[in-house]
Each structure stands twice: as C-alpha cells, then as structure tokens.
C-alpha atoms as a PDB file:
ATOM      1  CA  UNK A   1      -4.527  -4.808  25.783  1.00  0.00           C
ATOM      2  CA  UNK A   2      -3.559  -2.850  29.068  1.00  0.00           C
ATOM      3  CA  UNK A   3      -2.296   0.326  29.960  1.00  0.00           C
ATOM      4  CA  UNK A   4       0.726  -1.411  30.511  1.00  0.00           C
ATOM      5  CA  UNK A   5       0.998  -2.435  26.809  1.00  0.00           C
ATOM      6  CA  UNK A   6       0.444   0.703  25.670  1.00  0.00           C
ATOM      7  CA  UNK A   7       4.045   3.391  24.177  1.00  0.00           C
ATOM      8  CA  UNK A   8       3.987   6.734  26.658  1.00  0.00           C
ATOM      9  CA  UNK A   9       2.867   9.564  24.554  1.00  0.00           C
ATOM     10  CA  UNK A  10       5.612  12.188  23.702  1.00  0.00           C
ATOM     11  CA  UNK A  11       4.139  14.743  21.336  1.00  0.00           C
ATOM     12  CA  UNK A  12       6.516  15.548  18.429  1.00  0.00           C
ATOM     13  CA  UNK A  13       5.559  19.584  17.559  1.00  0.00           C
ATOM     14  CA  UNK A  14       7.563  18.687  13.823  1.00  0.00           C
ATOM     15  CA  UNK A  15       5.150  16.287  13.038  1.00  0.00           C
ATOM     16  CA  UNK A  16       1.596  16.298  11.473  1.00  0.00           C
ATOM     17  CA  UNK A  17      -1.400  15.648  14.009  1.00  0.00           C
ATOM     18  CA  UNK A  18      -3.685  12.970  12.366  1.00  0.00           C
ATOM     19  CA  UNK A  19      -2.230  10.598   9.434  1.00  0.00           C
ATOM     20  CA  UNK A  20      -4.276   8.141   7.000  1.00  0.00           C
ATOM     21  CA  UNK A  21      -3.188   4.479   6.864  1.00  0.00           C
ATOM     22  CA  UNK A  22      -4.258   2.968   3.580  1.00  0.00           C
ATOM     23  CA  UNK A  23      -4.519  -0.581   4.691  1.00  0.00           C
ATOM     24  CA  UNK A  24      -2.927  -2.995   1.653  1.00  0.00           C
ATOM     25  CA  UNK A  25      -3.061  -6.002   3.312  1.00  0.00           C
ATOM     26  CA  UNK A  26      -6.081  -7.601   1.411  1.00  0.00           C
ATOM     27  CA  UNK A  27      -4.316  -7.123  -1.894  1.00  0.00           C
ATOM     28  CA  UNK A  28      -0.402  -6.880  -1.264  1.00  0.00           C
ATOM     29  CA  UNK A  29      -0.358  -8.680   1.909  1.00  0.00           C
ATOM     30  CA  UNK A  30      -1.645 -11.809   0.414  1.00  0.00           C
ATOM     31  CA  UNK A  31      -0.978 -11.509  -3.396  1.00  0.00           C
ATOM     32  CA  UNK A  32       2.755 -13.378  -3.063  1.00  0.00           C
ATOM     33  CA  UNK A  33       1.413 -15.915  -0.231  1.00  0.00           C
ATOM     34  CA  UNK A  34       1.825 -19.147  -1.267  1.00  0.00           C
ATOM     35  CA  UNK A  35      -1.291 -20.533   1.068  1.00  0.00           C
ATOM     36  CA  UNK A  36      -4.391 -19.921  -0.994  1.00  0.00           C
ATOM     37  CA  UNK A  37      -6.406 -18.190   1.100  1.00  0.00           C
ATOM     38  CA  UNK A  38     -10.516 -18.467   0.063  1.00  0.00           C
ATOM     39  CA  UNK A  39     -12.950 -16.273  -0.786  1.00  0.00           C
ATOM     40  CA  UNK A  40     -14.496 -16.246   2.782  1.00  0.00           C
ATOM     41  CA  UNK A  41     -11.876 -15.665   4.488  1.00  0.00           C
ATOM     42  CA  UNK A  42     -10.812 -12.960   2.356  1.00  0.00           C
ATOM     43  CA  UNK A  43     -14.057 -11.142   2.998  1.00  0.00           C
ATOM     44  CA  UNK A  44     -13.876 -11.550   6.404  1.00  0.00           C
ATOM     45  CA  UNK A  45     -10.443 -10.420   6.823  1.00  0.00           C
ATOM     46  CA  UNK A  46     -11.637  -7.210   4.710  1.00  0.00           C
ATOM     47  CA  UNK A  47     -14.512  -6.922   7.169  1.00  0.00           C
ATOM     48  CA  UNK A  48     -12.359  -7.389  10.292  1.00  0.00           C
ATOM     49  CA  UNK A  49     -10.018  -4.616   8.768  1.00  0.00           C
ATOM     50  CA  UNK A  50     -12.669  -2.271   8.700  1.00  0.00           C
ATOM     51  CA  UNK A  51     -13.834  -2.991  11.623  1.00  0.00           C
ATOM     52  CA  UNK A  52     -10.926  -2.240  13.263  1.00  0.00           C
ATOM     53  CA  UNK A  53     -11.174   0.982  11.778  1.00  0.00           C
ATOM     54  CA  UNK A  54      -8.990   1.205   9.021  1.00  0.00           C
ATOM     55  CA  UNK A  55     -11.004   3.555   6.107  1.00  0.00           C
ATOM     56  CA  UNK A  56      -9.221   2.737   3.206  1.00  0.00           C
ATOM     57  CA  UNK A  57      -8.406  -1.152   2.322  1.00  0.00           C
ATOM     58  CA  UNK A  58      -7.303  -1.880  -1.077  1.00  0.00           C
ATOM     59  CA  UNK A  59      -9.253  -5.286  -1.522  1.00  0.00           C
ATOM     60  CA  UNK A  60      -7.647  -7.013  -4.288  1.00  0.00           C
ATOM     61  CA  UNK A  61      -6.172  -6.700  -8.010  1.00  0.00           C
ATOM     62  CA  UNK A  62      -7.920  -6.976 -11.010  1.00  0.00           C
ATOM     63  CA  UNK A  63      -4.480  -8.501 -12.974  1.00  0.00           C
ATOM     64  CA  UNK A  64      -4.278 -11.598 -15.229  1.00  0.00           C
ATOM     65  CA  UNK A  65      -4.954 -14.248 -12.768  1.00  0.00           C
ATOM     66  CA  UNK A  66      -2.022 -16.705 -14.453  1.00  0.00           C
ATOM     67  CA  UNK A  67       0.503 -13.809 -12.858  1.00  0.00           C
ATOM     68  CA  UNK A  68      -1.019 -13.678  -9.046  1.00  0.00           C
ATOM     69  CA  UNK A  69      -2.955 -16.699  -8.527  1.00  0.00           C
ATOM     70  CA  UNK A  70      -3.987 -15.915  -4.967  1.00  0.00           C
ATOM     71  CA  UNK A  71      -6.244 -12.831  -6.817  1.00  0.00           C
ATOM     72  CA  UNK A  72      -8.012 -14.952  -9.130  1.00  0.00           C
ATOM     73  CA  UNK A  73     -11.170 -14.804  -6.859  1.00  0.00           C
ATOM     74  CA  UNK A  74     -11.500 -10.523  -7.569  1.00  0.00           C
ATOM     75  CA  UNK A  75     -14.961 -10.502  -8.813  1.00  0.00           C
ATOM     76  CA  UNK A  76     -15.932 -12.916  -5.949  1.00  0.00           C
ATOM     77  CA  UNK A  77     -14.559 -10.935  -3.413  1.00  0.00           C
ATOM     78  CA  UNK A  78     -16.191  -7.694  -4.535  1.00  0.00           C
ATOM     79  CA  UNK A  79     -19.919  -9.187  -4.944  1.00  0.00           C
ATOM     80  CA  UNK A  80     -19.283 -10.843  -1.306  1.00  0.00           C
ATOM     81  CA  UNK A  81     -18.847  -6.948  -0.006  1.00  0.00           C
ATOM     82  CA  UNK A  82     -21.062  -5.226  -2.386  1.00  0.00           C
ATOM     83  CA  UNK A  83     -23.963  -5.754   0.032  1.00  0.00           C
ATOM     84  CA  UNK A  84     -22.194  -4.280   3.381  1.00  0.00           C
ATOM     85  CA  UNK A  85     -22.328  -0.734   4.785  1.00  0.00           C
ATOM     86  CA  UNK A  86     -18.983   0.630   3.930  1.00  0.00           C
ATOM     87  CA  UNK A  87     -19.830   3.386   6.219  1.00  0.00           C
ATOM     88  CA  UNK A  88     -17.368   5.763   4.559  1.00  0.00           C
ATOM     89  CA  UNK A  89     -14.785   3.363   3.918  1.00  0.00           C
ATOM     90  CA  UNK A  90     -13.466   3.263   0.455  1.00  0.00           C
ATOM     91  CA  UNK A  91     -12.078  -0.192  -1.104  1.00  0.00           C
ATOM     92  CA  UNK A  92     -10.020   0.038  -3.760  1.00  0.00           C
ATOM     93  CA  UNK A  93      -8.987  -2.352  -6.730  1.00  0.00           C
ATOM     94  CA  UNK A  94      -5.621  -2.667  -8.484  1.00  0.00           C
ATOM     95  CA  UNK A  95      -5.767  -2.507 -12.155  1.00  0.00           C
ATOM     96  CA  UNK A  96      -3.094  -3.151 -14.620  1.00  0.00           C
ATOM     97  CA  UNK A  97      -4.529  -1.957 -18.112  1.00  0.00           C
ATOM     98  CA  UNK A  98      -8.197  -1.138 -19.750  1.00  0.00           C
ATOM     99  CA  UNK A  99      -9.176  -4.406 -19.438  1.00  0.00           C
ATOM    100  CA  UNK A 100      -8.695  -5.014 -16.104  1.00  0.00           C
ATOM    101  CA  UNK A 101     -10.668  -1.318 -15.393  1.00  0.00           C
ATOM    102  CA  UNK A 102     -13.629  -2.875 -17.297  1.00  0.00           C
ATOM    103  CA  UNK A 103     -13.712  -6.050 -14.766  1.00  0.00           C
ATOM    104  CA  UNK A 104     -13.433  -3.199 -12.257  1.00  0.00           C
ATOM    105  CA  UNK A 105     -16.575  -1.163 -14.116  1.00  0.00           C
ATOM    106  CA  UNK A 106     -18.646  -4.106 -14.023  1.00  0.00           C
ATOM    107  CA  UNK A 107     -18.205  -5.016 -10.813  1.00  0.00           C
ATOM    108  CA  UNK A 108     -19.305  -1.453  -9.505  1.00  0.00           C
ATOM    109  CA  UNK A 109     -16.153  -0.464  -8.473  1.00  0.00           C
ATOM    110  CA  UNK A 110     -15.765   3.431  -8.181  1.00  0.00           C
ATOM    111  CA  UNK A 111     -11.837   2.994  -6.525  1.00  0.00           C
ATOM    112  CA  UNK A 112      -8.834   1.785  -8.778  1.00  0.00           C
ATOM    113  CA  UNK A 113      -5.449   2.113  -8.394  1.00  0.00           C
ATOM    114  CA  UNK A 114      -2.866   2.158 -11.061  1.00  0.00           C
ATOM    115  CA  UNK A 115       0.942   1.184 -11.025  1.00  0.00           C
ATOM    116  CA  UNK A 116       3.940   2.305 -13.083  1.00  0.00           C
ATOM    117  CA  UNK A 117       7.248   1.202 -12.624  1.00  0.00           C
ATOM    118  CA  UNK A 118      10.438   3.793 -11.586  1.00  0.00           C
ATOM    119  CA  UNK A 119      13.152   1.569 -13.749  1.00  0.00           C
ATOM    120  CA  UNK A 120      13.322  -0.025 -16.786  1.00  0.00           C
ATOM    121  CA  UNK A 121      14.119  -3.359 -16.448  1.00  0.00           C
ATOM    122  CA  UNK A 122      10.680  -3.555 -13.806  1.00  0.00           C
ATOM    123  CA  UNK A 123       8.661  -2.030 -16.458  1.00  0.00           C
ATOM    124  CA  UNK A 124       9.520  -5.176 -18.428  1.00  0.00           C
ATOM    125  CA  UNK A 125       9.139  -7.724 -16.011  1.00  0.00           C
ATOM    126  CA  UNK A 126       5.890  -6.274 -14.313  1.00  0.00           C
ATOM    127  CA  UNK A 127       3.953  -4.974 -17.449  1.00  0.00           C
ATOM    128  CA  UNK A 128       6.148  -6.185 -20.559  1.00  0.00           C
ATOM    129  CA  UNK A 129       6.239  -2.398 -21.342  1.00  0.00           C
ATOM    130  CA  UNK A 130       8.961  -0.220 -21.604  1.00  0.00           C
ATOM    131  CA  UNK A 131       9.646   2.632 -18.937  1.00  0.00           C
ATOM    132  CA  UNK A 132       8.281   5.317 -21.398  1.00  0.00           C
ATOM    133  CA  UNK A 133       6.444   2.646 -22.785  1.00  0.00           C
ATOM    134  CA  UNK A 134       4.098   1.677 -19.968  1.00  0.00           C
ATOM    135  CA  UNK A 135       2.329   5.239 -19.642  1.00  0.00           C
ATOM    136  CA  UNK A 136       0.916   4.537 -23.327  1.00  0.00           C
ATOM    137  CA  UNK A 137      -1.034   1.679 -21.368  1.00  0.00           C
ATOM    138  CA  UNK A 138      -1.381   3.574 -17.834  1.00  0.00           C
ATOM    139  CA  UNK A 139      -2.635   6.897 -18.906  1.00  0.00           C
ATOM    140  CA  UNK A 140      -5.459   6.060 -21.418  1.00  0.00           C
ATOM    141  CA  UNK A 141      -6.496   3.921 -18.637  1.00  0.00           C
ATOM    142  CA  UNK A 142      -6.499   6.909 -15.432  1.00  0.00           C
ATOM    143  CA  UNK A 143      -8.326   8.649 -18.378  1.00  0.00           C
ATOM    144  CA  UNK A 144     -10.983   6.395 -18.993  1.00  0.00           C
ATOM    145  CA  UNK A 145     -11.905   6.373 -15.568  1.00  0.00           C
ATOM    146  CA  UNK A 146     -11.689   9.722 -14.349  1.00  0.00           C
ATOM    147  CA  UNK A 147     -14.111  10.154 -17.451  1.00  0.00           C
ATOM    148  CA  UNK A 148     -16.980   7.562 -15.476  1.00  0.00           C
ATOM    149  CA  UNK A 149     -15.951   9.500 -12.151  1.00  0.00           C
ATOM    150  CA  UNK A 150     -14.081   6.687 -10.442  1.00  0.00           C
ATOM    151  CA  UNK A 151     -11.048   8.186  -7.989  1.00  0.00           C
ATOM    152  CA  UNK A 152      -7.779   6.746  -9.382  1.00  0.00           C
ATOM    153  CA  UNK A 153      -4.732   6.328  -7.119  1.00  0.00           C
ATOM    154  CA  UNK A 154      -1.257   6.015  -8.861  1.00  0.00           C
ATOM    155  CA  UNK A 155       1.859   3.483  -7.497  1.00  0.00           C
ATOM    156  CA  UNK A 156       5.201   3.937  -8.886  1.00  0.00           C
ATOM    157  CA  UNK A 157       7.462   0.729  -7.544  1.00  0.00           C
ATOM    158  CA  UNK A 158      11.102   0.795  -7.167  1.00  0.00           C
ATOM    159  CA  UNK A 159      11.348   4.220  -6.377  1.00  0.00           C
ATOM    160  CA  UNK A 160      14.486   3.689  -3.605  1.00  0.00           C
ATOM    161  CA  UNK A 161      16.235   0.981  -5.352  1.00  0.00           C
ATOM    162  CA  UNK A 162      16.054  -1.544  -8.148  1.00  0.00           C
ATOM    163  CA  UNK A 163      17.619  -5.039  -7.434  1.00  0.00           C
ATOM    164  CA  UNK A 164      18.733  -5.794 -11.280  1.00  0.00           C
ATOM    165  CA  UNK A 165      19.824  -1.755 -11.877  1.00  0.00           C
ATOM    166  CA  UNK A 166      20.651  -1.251  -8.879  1.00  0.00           C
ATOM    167  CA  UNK A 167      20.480   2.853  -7.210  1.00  0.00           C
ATOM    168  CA  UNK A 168      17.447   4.575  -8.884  1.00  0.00           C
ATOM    169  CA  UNK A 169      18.085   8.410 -10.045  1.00  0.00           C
ATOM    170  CA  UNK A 170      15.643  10.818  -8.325  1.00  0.00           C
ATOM    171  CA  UNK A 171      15.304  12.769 -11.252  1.00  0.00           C
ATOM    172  CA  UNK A 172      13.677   9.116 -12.619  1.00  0.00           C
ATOM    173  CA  UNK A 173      11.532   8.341 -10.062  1.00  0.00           C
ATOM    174  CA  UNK A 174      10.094  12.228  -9.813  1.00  0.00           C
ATOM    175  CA  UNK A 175       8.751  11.794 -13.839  1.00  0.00           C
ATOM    176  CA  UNK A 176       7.564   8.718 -13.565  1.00  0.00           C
ATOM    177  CA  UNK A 177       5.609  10.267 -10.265  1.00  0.00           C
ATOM    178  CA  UNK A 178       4.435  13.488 -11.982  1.00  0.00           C
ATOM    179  CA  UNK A 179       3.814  11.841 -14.807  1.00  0.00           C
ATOM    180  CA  UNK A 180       0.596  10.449 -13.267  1.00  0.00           C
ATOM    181  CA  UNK A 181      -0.161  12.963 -11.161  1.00  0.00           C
ATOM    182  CA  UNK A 182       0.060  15.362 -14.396  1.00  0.00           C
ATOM    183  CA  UNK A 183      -2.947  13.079 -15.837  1.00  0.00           C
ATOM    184  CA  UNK A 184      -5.212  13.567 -13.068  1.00  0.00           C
ATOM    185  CA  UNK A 185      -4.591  10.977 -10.400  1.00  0.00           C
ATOM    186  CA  UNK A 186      -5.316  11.798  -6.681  1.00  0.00           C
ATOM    187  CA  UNK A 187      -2.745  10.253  -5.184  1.00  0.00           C
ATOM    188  CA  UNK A 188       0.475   8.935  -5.945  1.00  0.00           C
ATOM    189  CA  UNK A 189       2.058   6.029  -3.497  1.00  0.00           C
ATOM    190  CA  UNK A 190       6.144   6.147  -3.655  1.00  0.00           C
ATOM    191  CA  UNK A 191       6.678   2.638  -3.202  1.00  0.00           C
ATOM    192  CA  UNK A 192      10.383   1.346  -1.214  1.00  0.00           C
ATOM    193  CA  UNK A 193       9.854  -2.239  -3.170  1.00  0.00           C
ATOM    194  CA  UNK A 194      12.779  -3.523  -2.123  1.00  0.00           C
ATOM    195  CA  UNK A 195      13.270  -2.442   1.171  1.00  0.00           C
ATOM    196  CA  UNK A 196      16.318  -0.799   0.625  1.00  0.00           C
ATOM    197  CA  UNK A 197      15.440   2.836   1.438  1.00  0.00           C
ATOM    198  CA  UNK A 198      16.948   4.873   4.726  1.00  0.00           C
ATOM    199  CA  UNK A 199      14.997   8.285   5.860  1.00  0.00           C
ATOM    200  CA  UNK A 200      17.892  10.915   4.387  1.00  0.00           C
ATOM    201  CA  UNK A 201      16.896   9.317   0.593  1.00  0.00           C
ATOM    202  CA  UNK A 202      13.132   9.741   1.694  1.00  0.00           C
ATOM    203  CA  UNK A 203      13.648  12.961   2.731  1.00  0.00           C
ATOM    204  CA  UNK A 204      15.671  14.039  -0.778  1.00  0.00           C
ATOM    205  CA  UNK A 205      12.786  12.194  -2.760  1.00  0.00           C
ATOM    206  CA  UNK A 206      10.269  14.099  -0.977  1.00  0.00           C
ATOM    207  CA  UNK A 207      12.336  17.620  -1.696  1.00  0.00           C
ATOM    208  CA  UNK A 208      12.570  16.458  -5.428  1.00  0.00           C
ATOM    209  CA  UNK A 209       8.968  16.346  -5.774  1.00  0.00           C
ATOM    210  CA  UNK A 210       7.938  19.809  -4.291  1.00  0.00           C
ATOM    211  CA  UNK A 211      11.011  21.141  -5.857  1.00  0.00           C
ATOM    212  CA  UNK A 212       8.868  19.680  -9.038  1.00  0.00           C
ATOM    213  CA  UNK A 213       5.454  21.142  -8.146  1.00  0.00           C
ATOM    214  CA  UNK A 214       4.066  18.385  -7.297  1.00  0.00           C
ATOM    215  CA  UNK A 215       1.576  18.951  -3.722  1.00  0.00           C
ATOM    216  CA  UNK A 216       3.311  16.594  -1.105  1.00  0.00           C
ATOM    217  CA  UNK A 217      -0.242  15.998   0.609  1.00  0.00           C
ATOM    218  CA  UNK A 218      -0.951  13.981  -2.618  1.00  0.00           C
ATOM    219  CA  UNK A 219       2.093  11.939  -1.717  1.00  0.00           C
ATOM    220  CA  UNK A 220       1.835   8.487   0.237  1.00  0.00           C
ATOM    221  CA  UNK A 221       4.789   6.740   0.774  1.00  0.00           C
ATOM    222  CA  UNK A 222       4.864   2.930   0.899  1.00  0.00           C
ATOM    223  CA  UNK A 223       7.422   0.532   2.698  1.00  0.00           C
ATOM    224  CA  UNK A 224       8.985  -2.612   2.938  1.00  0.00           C
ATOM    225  CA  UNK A 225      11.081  -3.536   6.081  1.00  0.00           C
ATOM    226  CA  UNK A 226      13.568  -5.693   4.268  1.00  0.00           C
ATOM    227  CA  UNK A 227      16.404  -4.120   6.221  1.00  0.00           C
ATOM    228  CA  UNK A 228      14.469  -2.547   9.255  1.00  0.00           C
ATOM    229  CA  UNK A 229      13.976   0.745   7.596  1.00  0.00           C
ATOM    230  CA  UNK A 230      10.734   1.352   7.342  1.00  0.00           C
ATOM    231  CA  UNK A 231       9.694   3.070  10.436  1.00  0.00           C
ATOM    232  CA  UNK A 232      12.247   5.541  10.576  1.00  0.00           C
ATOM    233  CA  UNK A 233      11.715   6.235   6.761  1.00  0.00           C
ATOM    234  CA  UNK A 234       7.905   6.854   8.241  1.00  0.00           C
ATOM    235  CA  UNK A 235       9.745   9.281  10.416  1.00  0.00           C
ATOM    236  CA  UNK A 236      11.438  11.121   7.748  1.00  0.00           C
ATOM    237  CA  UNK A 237       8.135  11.696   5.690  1.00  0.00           C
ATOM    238  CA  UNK A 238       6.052  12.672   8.479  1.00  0.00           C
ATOM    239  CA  UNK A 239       8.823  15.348   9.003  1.00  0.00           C
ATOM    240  CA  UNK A 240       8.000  16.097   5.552  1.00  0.00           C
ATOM    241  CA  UNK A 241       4.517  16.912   5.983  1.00  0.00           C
ATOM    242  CA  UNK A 242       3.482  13.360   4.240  1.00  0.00           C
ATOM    243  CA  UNK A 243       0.285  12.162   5.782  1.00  0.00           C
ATOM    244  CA  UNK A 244      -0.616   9.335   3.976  1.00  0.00           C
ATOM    245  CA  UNK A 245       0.907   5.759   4.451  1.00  0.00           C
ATOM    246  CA  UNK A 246       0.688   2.265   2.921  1.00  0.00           C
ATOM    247  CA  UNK A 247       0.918  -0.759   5.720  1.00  0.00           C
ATOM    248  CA  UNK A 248      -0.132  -4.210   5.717  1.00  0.00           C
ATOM    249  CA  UNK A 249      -1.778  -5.740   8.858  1.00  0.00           C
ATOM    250  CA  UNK A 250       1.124  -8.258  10.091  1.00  0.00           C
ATOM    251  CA  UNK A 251       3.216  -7.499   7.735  1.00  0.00           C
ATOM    252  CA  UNK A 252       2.230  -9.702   5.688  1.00  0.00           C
ATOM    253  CA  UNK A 253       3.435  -9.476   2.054  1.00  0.00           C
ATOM    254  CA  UNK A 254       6.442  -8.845  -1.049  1.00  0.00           C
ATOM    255  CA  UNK A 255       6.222  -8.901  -4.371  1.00  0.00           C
ATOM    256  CA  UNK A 256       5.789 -11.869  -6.871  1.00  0.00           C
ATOM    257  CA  UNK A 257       7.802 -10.096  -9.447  1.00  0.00           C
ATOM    258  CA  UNK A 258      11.094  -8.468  -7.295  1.00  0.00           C
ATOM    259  CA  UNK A 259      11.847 -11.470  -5.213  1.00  0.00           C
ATOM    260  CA  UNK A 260      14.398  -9.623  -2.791  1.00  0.00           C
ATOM    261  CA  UNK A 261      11.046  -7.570  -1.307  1.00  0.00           C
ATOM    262  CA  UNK A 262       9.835  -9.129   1.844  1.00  0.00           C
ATOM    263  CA  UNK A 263       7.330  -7.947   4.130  1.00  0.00           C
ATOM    264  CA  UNK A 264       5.510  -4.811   3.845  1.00  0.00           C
ATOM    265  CA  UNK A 265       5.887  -2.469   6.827  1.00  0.00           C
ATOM    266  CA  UNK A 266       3.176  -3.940   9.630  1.00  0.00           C
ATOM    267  CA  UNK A 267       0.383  -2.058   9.939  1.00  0.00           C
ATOM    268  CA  UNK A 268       0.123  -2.418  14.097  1.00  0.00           C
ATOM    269  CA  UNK A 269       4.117  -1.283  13.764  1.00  0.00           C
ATOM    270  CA  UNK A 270       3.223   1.481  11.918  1.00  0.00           C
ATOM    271  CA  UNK A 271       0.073   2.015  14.888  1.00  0.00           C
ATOM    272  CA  UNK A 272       2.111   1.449  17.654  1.00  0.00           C
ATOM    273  CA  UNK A 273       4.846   4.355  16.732  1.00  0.00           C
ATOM    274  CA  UNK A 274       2.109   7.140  16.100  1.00  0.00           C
ATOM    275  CA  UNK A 275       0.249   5.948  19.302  1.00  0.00           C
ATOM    276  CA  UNK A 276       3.565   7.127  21.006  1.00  0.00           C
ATOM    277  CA  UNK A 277       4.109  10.572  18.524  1.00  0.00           C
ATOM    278  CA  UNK A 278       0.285  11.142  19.821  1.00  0.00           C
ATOM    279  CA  UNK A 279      -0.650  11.083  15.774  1.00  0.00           C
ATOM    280  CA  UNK A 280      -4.213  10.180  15.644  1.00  0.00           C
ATOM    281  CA  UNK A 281      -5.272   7.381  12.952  1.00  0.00           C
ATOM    282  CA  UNK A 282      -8.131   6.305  13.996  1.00  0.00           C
ATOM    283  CA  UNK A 283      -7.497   2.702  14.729  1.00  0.00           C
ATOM    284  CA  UNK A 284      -8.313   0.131  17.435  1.00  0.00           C
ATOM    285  CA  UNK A 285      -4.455  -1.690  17.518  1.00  0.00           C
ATOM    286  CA  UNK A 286      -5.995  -4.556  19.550  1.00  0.00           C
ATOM    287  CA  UNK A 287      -9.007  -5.051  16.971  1.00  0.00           C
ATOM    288  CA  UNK A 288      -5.903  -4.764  14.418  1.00  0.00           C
ATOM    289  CA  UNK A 289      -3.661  -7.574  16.155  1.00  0.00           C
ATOM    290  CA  UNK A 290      -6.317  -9.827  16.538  1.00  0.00           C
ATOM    291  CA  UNK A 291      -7.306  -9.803  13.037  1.00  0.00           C
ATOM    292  CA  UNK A 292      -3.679 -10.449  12.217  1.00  0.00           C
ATOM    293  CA  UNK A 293      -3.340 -13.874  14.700  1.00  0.00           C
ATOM    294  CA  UNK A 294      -6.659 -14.671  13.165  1.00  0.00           C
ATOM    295  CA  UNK A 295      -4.938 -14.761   9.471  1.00  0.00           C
ATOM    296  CA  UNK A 296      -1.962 -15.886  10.393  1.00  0.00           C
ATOM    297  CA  UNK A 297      -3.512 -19.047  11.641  1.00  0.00           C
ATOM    298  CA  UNK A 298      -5.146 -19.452   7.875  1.00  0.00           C
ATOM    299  CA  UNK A 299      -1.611 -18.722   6.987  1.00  0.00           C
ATOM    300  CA  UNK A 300      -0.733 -21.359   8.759  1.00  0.00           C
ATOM    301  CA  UNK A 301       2.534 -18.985  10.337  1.00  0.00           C
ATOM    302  CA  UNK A 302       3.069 -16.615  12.451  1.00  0.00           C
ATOM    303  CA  UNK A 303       2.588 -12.339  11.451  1.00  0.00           C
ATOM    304  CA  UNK A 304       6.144 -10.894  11.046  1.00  0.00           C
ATOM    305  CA  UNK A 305       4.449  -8.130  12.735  1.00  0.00           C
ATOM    306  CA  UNK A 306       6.815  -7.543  15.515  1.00  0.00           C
ATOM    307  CA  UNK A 307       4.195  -5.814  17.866  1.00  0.00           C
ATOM    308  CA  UNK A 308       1.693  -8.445  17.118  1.00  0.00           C
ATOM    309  CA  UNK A 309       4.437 -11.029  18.351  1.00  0.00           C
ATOM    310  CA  UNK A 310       4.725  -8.705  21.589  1.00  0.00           C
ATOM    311  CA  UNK A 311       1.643  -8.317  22.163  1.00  0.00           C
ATOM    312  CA  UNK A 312       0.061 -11.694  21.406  1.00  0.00           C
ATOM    313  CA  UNK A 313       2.318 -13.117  23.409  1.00  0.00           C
ATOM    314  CA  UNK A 314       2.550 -11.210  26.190  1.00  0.00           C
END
C-alpha cells in the first residue's frame, strides 16, 4: 500500500484510543463455506492472521462435526499450531457442551468460548435446548473450566433481531448476557446474527447492560453487514466506551443455522475506519488484505471485503 491508499486521520476526542479486534475468521469465517478448506491451509491462514498482527484468533469449534462439516479437522488444526510461538497471542476454541470442552482439555487448549442463544426458537435450532433450558448445559460447562483455569468467553446470538420471532426484547437479550457473565465468564460478545441491527438499538443495548451492572469493557460486540450496518453500529459502541470487536478477515462468513446472516463485518473494513478515527489496533492492513486474496483464491471467490476489493485492485 501507499500513502495514497491510506484514510486521512481525523481524531474523534468521543472515542476510545486503542481497540482489540478478536479476529473470527478461522472459525466463523469459514464454518458455513461450502469449499472445504484443508487442514494446511487452515493453519496457514491462522499463521498469516497472526502475523499480520491480529492477537486474538478464534481457531475453530469443537461442535459435532455432522452440524459444521468444514470444522471436523479441530484436533488437527490445534496439534498443527501447538508447536508455534504464539508470542502472546491467544487462540481460542468454540465449544458447545462438556463434551466438546473435554476435546478442548485434551488438546491443551486453555481458551474456549461458549454460546447461548437471545430467543427461543434459536435455542432450539442451535442447541436443541430451550432458552432457559440451554444455561443447564452452558453453565456447568463455563464452570468446569474456570475450575482447570482456562479463560472462557461467552456469545449470545440474535441479540438485534431474530428472523423466525422477529424484534428481540432488550430486557431478553440483557439476561441471557448477564446470565453468563454472572457465572464467571470474561467476556461476553453481543452478536448482530442477522445483520439487522442500526447504531441507536446498539447504543440502547449497550445502556441496558450498564443500567444492569454489567462492566461494558467486558462487552464485545459482533456484526454482520447484511444491510450495511455494521460499521456505523461499530461507531455507536465505540461511543459507548466498547473496546472490543469481533471481525472476520474478508468478510468471510454467516451462519449455518440462521440462513438470512451473511457476511461477518470485514476485518480490513473494520481496520480501515479506525486507521482514519486514529484508534490504534495494532494491525498491518496490507499483511491483512493479502492474507484475505490469498484465501479467497482457496475459496475459489472473491473477499466481500470491500476495502480488500479497493485495494487489491487498485
């Protein structure tokens, strides 16, 4: 890249001065591809990821591999890395349930991340549980493995919108979300599943949380750019003091079970915004696009990424 490809910097005072992207690429990016990507190339996306500076990749999913496929290679990919410096770089592991933290235990993982759904009707279809139902599965496991000393991060999906019940009470979302924090978790990740999310929601979501207790700088926020919302909802939870964000290098990603959720919001979009709010993040955005042409051509299609198309091509 040039100077000439780089945003002017225009310092917002409102905003914080150094975020965190948590880089979910690895795991959501690829999960609801329908290219099988290997082993290999997984590892070496991971490793181009970190490379490019990113410090915390969440590296795949420890679910039943007859519901994501793509993830059916988890222990693989973890041995493949267990040898490399991380450097400081942590690499999480999705878990659904105690079993899936024990294929997590044995493969030395000491990063999980749990998930929990905001409506009812996802509960069923993403963990055959109930909404009340599913914490008698979640909690027991953020238990177990705060109890080994493993860090535990907490998603709750559908948090802006459900596409079968359709607007999602804050009041809902905010229990599910304490709910987890309550049993210990470090972080909890409000995930926009759907895309359907616009900053003045983000912004009451955010106020229904504090109003609750709950610390917002143990809040991420996580986005999909379904209707071209996700940056400005970005916006609206910096101004909130969040710090922490979920993005997905190209874009790449949805979700197998809510098929109305397209693309996660591109990590080099995400880059490209605070590079012009002067809101450090620590990574290299060229590193960052190349990696995403380079898995895009395994993809065999282009990164929705819409600064990767700029600056690819230009």
């Amino acid at each position: 890249m040039t100077e000439r490809t780089l945003p002017q910097v225009v310092i917002d005072p409102g905003m914080p001065s150094a975020v965190r992207i948590f880089e979910v690429g690895p795991r959501d990016g690829l999960q609801n591809e329908s290219t099988v990507v290997d082993v290999q190339d997984k590892v070496a996306f991971i490793r181009r990821l970190r490379r490019a500076g990113l410090s915390a990749i969440e590296v795949t999913s420890f679910v039943h591999p007859r519901w994501v496929p793509q993830l059916a290679d988890a222990e693989e990919v973890i041995a493949a890395l267990a040898a490399d410096d991380h450097d400081g770089v942590t690499m999480p592991v999705l878990v659904p349930n105690e079993r899936g933290l024990d294929r997590a235990r044995t493969a030395g993982v000491r990063h999980i991340g749990v998930f929990a759904s905001a409506t009812e009707t996802f509960a069923q279809r993403n963990l055959n549980r109930s909404l009340d139902g599913q914490f008698d599965m979640i909690i027991p496991t953020v238990r177990a493995a705060l109890s080994e000393g493993m860090d535990v991060r907490g998603y709750v999906s559908m948090c802006f919108g459900d596409p079968w019940e359709g607007a999602v009470p804050l009041s809902q979302v905010v229990d599910a979300g304490m709910r987890l924090l309550d049993a210990g978790i470090s972080e909890l990740s409000l995930g926009d599943t759907i895309g359907v999310g616009t900053p003045g929601h983000v912004t009451a979501l955010l106020a229904a949380f504090a109003d609750a207790g709950a610390d917002l700088g143990r809040i991420a926020l996580h986005f999909h750019d379904t209707y071209g919302q996700a940056l400005s909802n970005v916006q609206a939870g910096l101004r909130a003091g969040v710090t922490t964000f979920d993005a997905s290098a190209g874009g790449l990603g949805g979700c197998p079970y809510a098929l109305s959720a397209t693309g996660n919001l591109a990590t080099e979009d995400l880059v490209w915004m605070l590079d012009g709010l002067g809101i450090r993040h620590g990574v290299d955005l060229g590193a960052l696009v190349e990696t995403s042409v380079w898995m895009a051509s395994r993809l065999g299609r282009p990164a929705p990424s819409r600064v990767v198309a700029a600056l690819d091509g230009g």
